[in-house]
C-alpha atoms as a PDB file:
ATOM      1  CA  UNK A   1     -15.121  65.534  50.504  1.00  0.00           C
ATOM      2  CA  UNK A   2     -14.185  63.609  53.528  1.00  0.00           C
ATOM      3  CA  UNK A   3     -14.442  66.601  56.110  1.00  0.00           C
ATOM      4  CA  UNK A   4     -18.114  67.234  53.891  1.00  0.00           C
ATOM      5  CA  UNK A   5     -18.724  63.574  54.414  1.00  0.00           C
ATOM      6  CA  UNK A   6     -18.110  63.745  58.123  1.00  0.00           C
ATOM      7  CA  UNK A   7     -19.786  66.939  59.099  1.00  0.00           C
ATOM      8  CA  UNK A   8     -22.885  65.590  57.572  1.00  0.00           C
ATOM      9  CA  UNK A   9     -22.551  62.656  59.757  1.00  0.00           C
ATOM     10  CA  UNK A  10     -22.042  64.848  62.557  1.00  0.00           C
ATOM     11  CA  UNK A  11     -24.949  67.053  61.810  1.00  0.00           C
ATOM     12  CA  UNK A  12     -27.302  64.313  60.942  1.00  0.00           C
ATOM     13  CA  UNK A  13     -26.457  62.662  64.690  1.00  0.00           C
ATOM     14  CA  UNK A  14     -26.803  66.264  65.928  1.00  0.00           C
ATOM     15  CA  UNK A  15     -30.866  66.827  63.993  1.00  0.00           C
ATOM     16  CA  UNK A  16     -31.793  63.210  65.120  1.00  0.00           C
ATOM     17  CA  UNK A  17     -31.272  64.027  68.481  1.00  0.00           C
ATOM     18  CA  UNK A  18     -33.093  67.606  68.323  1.00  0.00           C
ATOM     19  CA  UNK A  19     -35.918  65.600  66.390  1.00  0.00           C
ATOM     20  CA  UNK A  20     -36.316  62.980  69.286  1.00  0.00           C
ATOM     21  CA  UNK A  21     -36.188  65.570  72.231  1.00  0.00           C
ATOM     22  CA  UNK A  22     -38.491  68.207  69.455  1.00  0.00           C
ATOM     23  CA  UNK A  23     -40.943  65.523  69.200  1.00  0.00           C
ATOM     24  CA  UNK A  24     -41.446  64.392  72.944  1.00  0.00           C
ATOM     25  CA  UNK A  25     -41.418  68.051  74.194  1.00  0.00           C
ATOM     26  CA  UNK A  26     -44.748  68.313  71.061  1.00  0.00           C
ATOM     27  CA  UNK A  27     -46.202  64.969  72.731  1.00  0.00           C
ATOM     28  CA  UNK A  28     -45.849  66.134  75.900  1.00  0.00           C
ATOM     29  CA  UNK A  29     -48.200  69.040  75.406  1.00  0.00           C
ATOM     30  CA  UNK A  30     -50.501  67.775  73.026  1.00  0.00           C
ATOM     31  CA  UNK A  31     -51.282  64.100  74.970  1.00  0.00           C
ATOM     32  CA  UNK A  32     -50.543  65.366  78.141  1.00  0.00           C
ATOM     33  CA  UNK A  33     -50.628  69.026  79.011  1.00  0.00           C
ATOM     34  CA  UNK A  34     -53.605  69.907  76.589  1.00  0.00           C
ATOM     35  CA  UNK A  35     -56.088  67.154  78.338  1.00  0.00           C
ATOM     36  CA  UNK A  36     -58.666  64.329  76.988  1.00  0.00           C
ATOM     37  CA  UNK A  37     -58.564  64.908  73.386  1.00  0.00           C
ATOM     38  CA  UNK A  38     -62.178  63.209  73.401  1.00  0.00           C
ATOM     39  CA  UNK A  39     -63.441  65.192  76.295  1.00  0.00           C
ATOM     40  CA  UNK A  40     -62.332  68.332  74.318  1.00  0.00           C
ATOM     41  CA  UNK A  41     -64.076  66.800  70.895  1.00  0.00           C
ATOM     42  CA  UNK A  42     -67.029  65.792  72.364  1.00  0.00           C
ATOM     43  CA  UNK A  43     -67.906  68.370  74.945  1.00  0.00           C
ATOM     44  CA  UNK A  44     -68.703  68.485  78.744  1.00  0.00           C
ATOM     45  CA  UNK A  45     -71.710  66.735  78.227  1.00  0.00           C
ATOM     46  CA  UNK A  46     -69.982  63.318  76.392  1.00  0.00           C
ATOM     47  CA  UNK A  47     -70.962  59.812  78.102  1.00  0.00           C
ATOM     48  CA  UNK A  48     -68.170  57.598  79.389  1.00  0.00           C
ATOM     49  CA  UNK A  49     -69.214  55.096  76.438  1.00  0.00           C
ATOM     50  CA  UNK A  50     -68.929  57.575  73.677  1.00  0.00           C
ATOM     51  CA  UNK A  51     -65.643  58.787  74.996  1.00  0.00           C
ATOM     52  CA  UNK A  52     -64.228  54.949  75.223  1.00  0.00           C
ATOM     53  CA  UNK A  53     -65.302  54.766  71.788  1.00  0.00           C
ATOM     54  CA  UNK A  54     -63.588  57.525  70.286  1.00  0.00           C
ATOM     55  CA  UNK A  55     -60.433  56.779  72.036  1.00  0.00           C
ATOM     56  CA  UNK A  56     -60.621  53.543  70.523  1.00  0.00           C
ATOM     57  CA  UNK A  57     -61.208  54.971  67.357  1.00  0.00           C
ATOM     58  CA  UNK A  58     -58.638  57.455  67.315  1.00  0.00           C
ATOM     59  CA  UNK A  59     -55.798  55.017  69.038  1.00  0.00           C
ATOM     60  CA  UNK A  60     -55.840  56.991  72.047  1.00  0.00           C
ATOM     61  CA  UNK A  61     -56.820  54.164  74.286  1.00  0.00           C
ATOM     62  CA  UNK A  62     -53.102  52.650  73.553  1.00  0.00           C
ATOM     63  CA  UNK A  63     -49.881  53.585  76.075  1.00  0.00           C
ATOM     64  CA  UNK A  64     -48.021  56.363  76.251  1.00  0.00           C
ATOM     65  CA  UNK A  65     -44.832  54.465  74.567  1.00  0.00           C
ATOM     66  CA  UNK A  66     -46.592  53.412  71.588  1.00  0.00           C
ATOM     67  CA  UNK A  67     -48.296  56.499  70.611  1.00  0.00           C
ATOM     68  CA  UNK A  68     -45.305  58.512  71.410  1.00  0.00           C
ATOM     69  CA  UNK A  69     -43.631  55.953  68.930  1.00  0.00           C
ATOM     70  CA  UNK A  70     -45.950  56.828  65.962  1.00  0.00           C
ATOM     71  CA  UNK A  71     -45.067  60.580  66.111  1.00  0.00           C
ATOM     72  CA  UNK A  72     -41.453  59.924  66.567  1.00  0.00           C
ATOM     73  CA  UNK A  73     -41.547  57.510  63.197  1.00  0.00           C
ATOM     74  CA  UNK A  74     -44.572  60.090  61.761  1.00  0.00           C
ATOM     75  CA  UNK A  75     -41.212  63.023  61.611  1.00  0.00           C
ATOM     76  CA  UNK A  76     -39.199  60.598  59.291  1.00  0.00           C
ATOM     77  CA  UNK A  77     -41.445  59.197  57.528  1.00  0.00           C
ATOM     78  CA  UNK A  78     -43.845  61.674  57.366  1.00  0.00           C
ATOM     79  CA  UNK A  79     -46.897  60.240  57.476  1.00  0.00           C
ATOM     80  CA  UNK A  80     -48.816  61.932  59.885  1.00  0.00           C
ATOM     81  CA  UNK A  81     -52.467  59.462  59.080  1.00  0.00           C
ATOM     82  CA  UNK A  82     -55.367  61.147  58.811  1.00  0.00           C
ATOM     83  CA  UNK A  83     -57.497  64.093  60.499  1.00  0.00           C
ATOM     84  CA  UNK A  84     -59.747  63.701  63.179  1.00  0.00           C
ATOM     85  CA  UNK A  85     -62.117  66.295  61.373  1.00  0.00           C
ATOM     86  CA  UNK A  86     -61.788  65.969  57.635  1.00  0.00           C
ATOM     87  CA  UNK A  87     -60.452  62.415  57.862  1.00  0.00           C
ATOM     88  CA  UNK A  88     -58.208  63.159  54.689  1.00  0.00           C
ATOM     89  CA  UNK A  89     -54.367  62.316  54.762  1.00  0.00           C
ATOM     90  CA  UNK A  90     -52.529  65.254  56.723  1.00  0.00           C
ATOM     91  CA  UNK A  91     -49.625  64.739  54.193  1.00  0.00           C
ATOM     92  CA  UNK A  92     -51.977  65.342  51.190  1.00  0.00           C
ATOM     93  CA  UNK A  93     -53.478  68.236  52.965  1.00  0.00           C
ATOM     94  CA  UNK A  94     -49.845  69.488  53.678  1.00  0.00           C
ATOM     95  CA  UNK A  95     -49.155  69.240  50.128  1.00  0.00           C
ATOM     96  CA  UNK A  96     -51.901  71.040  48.705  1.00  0.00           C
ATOM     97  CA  UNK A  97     -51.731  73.818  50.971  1.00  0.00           C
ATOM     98  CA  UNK A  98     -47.980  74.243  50.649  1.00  0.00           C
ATOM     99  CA  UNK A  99     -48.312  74.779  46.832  1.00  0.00           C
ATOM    100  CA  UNK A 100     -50.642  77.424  47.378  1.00  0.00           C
ATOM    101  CA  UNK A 101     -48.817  79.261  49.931  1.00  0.00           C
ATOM    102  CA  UNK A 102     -45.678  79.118  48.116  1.00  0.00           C
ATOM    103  CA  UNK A 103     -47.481  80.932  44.779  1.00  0.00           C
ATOM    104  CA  UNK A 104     -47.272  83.916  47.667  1.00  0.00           C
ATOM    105  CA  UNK A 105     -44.404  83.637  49.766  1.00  0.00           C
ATOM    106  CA  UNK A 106     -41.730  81.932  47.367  1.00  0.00           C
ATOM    107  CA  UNK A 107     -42.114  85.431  45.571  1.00  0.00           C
ATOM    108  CA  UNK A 108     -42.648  87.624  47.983  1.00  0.00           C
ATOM    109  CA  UNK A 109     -39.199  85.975  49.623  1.00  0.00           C
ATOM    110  CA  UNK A 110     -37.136  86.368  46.465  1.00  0.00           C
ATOM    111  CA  UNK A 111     -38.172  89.507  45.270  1.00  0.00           C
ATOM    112  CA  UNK A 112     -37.928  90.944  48.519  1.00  0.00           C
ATOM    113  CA  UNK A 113     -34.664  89.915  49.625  1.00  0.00           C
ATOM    114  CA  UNK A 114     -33.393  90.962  46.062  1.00  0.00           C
ATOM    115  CA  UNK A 115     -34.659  94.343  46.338  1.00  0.00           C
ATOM    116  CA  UNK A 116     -33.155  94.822  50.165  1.00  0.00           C
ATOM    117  CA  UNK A 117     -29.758  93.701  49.365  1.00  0.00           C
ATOM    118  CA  UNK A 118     -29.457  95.658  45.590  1.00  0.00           C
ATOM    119  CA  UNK A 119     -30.842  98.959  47.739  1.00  0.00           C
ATOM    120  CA  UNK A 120     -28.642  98.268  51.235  1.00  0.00           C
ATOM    121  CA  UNK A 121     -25.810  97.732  48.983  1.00  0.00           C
ATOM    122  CA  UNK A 122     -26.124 100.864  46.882  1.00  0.00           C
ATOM    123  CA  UNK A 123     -27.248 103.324  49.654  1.00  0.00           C
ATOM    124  CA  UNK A 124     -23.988 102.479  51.338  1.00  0.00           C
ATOM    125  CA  UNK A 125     -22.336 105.151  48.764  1.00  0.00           C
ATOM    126  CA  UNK A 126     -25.208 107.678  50.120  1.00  0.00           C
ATOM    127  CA  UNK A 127     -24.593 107.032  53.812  1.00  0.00           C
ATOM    128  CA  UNK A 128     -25.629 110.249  56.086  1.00  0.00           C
ATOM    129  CA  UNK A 129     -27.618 111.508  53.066  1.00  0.00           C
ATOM    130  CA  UNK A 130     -31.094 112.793  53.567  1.00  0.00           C
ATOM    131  CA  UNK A 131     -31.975 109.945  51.544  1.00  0.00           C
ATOM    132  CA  UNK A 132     -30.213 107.712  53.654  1.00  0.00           C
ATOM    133  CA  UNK A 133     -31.895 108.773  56.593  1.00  0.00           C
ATOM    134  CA  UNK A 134     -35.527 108.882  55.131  1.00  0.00           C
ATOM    135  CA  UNK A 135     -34.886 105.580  53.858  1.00  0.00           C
ATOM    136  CA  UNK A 136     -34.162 104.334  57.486  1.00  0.00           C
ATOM    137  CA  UNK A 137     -36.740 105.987  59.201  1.00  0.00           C
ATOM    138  CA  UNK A 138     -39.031 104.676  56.839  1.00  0.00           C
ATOM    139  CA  UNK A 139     -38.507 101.303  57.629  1.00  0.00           C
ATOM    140  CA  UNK A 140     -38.663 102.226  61.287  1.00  0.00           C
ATOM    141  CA  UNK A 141     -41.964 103.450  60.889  1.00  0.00           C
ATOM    142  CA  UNK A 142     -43.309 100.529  58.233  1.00  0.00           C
ATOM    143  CA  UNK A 143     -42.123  97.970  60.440  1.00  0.00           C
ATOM    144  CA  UNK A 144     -44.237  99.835  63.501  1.00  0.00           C
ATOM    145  CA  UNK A 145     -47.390  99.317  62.217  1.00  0.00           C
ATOM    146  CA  UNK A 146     -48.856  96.269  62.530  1.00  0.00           C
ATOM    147  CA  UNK A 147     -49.777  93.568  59.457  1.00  0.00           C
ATOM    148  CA  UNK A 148     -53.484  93.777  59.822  1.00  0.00           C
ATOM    149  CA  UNK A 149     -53.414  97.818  59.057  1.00  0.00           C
ATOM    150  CA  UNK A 150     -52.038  97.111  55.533  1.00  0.00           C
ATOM    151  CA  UNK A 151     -53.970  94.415  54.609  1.00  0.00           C
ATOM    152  CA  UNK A 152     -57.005  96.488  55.778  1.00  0.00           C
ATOM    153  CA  UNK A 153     -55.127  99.290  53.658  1.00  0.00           C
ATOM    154  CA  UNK A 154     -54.339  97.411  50.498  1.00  0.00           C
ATOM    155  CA  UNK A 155     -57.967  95.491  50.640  1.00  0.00           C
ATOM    156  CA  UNK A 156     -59.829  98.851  50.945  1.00  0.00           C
ATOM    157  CA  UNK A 157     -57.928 101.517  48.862  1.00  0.00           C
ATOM    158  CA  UNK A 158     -56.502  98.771  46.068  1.00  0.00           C
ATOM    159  CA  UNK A 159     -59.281  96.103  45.557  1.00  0.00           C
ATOM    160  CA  UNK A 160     -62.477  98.000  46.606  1.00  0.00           C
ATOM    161  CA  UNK A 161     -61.863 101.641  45.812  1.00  0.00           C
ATOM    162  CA  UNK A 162     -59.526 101.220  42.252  1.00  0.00           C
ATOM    163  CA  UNK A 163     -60.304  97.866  41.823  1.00  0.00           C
ATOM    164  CA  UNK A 164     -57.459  96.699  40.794  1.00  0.00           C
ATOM    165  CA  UNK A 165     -57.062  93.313  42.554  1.00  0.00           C
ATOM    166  CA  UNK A 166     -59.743  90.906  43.959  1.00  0.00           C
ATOM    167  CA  UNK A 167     -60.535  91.625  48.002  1.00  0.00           C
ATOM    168  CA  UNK A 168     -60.001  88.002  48.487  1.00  0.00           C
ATOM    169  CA  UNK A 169     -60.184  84.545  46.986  1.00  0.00           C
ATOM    170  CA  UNK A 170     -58.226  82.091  44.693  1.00  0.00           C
ATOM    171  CA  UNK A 171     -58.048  79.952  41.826  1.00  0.00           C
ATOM    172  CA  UNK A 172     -55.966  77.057  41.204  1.00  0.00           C
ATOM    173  CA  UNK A 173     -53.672  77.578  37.920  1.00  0.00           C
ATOM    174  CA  UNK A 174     -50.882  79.456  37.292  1.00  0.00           C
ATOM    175  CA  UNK A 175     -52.231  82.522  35.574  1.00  0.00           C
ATOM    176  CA  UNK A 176     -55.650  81.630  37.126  1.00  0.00           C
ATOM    177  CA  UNK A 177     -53.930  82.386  40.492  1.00  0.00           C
ATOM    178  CA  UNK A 178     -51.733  85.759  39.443  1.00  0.00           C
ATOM    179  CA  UNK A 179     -54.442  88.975  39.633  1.00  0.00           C
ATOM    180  CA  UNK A 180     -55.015  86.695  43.521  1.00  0.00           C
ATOM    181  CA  UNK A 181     -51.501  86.857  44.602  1.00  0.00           C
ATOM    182  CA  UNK A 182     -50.489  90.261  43.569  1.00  0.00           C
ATOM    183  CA  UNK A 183     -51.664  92.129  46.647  1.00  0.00           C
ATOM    184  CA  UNK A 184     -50.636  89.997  49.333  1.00  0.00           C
ATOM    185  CA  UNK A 185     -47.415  89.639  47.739  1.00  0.00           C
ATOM    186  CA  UNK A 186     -46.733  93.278  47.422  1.00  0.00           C
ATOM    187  CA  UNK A 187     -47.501  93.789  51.581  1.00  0.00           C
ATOM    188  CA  UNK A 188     -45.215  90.650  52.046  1.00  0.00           C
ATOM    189  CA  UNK A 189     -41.900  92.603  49.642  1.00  0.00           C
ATOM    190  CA  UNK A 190     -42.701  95.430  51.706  1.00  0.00           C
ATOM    191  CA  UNK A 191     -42.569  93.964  55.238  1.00  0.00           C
ATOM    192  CA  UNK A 192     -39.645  92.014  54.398  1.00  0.00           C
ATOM    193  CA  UNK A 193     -37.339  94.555  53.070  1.00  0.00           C
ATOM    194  CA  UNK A 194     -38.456  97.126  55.882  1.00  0.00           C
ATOM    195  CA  UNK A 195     -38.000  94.348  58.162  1.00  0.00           C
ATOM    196  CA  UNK A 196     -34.286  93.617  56.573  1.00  0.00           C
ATOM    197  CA  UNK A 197     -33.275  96.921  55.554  1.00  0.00           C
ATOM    198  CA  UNK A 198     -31.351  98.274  58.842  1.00  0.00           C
ATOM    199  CA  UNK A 199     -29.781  94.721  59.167  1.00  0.00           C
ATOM    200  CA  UNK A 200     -28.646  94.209  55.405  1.00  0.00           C
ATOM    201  CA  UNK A 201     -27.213  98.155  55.645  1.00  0.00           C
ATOM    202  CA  UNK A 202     -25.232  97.701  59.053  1.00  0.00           C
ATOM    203  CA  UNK A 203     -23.240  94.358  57.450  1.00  0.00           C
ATOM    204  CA  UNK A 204     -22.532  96.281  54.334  1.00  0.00           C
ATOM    205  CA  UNK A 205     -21.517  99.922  56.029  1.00  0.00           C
ATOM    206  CA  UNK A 206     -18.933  97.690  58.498  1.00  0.00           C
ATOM    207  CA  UNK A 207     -17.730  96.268  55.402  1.00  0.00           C
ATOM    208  CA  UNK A 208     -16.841  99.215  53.031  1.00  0.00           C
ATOM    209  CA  UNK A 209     -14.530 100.505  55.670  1.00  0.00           C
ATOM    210  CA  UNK A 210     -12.426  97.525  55.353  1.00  0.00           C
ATOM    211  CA  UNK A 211      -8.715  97.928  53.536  1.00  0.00           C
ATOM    212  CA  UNK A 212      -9.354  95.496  50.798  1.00  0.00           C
ATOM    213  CA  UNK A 213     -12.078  97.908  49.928  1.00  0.00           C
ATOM    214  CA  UNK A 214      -9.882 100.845  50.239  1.00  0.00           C
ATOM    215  CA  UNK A 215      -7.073  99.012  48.211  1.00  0.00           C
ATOM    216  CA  UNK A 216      -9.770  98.289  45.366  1.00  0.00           C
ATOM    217  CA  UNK A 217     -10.938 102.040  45.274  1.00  0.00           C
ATOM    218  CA  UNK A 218      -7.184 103.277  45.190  1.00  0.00           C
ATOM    219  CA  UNK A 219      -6.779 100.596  42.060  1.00  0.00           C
ATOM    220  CA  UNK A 220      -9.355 103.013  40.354  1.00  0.00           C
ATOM    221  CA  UNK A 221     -12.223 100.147  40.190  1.00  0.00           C
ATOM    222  CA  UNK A 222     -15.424 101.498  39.645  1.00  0.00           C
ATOM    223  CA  UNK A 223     -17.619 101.940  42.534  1.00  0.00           C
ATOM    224  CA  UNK A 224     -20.281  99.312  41.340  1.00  0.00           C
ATOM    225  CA  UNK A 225     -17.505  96.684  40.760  1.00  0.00           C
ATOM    226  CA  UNK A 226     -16.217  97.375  44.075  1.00  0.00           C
ATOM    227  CA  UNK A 227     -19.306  97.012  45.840  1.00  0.00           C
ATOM    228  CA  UNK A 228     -21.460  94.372  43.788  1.00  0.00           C
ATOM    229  CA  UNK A 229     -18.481  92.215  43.173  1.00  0.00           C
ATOM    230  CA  UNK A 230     -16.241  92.435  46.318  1.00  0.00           C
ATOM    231  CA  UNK A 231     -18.503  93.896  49.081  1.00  0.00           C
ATOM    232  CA  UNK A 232     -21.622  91.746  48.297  1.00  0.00           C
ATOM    233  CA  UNK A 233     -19.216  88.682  47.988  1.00  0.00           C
ATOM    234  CA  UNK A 234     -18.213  89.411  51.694  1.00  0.00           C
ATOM    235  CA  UNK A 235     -21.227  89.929  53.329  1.00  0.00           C
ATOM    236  CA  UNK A 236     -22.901  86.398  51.916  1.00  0.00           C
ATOM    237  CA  UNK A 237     -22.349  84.695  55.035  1.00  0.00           C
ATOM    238  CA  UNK A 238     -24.744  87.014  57.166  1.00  0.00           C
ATOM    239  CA  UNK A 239     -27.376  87.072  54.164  1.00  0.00           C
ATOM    240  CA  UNK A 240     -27.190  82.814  53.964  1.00  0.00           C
ATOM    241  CA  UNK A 241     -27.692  83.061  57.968  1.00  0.00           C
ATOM    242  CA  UNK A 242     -31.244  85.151  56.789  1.00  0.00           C
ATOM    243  CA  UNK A 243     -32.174  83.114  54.177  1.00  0.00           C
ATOM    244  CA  UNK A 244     -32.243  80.233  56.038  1.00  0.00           C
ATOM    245  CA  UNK A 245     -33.519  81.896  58.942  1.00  0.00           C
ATOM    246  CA  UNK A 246     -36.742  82.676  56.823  1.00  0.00           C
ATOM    247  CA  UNK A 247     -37.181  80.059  54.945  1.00  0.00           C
ATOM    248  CA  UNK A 248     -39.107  78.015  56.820  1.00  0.00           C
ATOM    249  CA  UNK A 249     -41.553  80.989  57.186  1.00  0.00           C
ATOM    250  CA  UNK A 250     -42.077  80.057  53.727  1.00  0.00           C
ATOM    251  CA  UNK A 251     -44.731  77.530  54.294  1.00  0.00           C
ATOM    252  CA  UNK A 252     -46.104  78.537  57.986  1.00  0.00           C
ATOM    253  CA  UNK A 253     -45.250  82.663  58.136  1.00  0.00           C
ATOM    254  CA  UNK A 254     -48.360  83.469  55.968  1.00  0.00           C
ATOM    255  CA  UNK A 255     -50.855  82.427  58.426  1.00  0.00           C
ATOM    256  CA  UNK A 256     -52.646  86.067  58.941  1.00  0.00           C
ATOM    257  CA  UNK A 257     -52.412  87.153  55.209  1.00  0.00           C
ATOM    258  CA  UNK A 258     -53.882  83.310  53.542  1.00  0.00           C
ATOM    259  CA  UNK A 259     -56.721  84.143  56.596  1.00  0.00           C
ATOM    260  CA  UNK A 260     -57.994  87.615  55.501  1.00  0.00           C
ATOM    261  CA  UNK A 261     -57.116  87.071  51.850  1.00  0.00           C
ATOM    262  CA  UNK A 262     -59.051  83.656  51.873  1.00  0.00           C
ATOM    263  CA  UNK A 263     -56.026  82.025  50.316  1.00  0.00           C
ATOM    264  CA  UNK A 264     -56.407  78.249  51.087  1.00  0.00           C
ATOM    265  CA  UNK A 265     -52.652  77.753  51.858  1.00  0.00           C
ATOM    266  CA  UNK A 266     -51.025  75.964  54.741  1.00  0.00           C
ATOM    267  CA  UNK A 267     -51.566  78.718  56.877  1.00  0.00           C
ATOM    268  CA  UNK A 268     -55.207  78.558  56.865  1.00  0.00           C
ATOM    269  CA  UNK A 269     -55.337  74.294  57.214  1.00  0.00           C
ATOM    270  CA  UNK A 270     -53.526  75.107  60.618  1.00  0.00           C
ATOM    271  CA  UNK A 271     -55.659  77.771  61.820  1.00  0.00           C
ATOM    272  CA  UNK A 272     -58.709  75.249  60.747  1.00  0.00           C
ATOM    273  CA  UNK A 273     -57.063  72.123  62.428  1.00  0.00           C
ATOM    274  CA  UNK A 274     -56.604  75.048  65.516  1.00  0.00           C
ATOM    275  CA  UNK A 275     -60.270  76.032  65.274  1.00  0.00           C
ATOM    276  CA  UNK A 276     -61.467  72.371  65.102  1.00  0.00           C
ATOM    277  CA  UNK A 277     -59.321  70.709  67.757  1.00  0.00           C
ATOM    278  CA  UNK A 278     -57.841  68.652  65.145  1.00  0.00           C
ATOM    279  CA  UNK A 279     -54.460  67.465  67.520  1.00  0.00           C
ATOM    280  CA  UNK A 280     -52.686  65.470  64.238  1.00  0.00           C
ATOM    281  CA  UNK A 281     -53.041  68.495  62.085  1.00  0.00           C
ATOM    282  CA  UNK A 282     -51.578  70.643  64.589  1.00  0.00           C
ATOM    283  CA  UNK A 283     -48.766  68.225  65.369  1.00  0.00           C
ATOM    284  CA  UNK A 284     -48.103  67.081  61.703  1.00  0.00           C
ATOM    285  CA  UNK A 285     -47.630  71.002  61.293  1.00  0.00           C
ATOM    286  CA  UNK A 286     -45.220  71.411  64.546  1.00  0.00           C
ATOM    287  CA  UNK A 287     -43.229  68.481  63.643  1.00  0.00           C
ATOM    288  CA  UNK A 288     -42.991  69.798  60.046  1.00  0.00           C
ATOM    289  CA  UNK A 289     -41.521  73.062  60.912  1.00  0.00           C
ATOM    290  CA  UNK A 290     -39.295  71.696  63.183  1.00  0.00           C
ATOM    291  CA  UNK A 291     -37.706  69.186  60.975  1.00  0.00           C
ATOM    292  CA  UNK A 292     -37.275  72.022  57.959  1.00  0.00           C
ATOM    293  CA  UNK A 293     -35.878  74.339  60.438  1.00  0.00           C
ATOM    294  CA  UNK A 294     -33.191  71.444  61.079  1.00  0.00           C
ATOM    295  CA  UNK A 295     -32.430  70.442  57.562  1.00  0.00           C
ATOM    296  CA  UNK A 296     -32.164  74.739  56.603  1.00  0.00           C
ATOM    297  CA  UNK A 297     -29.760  74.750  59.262  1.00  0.00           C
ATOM    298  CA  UNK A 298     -28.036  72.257  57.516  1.00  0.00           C
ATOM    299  CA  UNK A 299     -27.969  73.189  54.290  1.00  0.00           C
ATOM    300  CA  UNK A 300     -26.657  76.639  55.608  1.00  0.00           C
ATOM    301  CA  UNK A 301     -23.475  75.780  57.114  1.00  0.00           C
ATOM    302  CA  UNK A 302     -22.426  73.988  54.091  1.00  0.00           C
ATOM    303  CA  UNK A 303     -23.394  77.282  52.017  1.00  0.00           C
ATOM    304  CA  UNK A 304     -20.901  79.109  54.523  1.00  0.00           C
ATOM    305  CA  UNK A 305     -18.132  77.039  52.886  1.00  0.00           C
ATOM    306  CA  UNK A 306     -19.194  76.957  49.441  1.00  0.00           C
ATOM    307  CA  UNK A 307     -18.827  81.325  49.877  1.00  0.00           C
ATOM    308  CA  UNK A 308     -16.137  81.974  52.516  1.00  0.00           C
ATOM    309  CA  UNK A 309     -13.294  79.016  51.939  1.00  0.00           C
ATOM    310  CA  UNK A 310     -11.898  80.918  55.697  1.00  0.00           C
ATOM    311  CA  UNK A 311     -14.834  79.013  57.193  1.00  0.00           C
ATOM    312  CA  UNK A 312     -14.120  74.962  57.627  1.00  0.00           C
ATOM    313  CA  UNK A 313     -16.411  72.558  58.510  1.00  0.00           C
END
């Protein structure tokens, strides 16, 4: 508990100093770099006066120091105050969309990375195969294509021509929201396991060959004990280093399918706030990601630990 204790410690001085230099580098482009918010707002055609104005009224008329100050304190605190467009409270906003992204990505995230590791890990029995090999080039090919051609895909051939799922929309509720969610989360399973197949199936083939896994074989252990209880437990450390890899994807990776499915998630309050100029949103969002990224990080080198006692903190 006391090396736990003071690894934290050392990570947590570690993220504060990412957060500070994270959060200058985001004021740096969006005060400085980007221009006059209230000449962009506004238009070419603004008056001086109506420019002072604004400034005043969005605090922009105060120096650098102190507004740098409020999004430093807005990434612990996380009040990000209001938008410029919709004048509701980012955080709210945050929250609301965040819910409904994650009735798409949460599952498309589990069940995918379920079904990648269960079919990596049993196709390692079946290496060389032709099955093998279709399997692989598969995912070559899936991952080719780009995301728009199977939403375009699944929208016209599933919702318009069989009818089986709405084209787009959503309702709030959690069987209101189900015959919504089903299409975009099928596209987003098979993405991610195309996406993870090659990766998950190199980690496990290097792993078979080893000689505990030889030793275990010559013991006359089944082949699904050897590889769902031994293998699987030895390859955790490369599938926690994916997990937490993706999960922050969880809120902001759905940006293109919430836009063409007209799912009012998280992705599609940035690409409004984008659209509209809205600077807070768009920070809020940036600082957001950053700070989950930090805290997955985390949260994944004490996982390392909790699998593979080799590995101390």
């Amino acid at each position: 508990m006391t090396y736990l204790f003071l690894y934290l410690l050392r990570r947590l001085c570690y993220a504060l100093s990412v957060i500070v230099g994270a959060t200058f580098l985001i004021f740096i482009i969006f005060n400085i770099l980007v221009g006059d918010p209230t000449h962009i707002l506004l238009g070419k055609y603004a008056t001086p006066e109506a420019m002072v104005l604004l400034a005043r009224e969005l605090s922009l008329d105060r120096p650098w120091h102190l507004q740098y100050w409020e999004v430093l304190k807005s990434a612990f605190t996380f009040n990000f105050g209001y938008s410029w467009t919709t004048k509701q409270h980012i955080l709210k906003t945050f929250q609301e969309g965040g819910l409904v992204s994650l009735t798409v990505t949460l599952p498309a995230f589990f069940i995918g990375n379920g079904l990648v590791i269960a079919v990596a890990l049993w196709m390692t029995q079946y290496r060389g195969t032709i099955w093998d090999r279709l399997l692989v080039i598969f995912c070559i090919v899936t991952t080719s294509i780009s995301l728009l051609v199977y939403i375009l895909i699944g929208q016209l051939f599933f919702a318009c021509k069989l009818r089986l799922f709405p084209i787009m929309g959503y309702e709030k509720g959690f069987f209101a929201c189900v015959p919504y969610i089903i299409l975009p989360t099928i596209i987003l399973v098979l993405l991610h396991f195309c996406y993870h197949y090659r990766f998950y199936r190199t980690i496990m083939l290097e792993e078979i060959y080893q000689d505990y896994v030889r030793t275990a074989r010559a013991k006359g252990l089944q082949e699904e004990t050897v590889l769902f209880k031994h293998v699987f437990k030895n390859v955790m450390v490369p599938i926690i280093t994916t997990f937490v890899k993706d999960f922050p994807s969880l809120l902001f990776g759905s940006i293109v399918i919430e836009n063409f499915f007209g799912i009012p998630g998280l992705g599609n309050v940035v690409i409004d706030a984008i659209s509209r100029c809205d600077f807070p949103t768009i920070k809020a969002a940036t600082i957001m990601a950053a700070v989950l990224s930090i805290l997955c990080n985390i949260v994944g080198d004490v996982l390392y630990t909790l699998v593979d006692p080799r590995i101390k903190l």
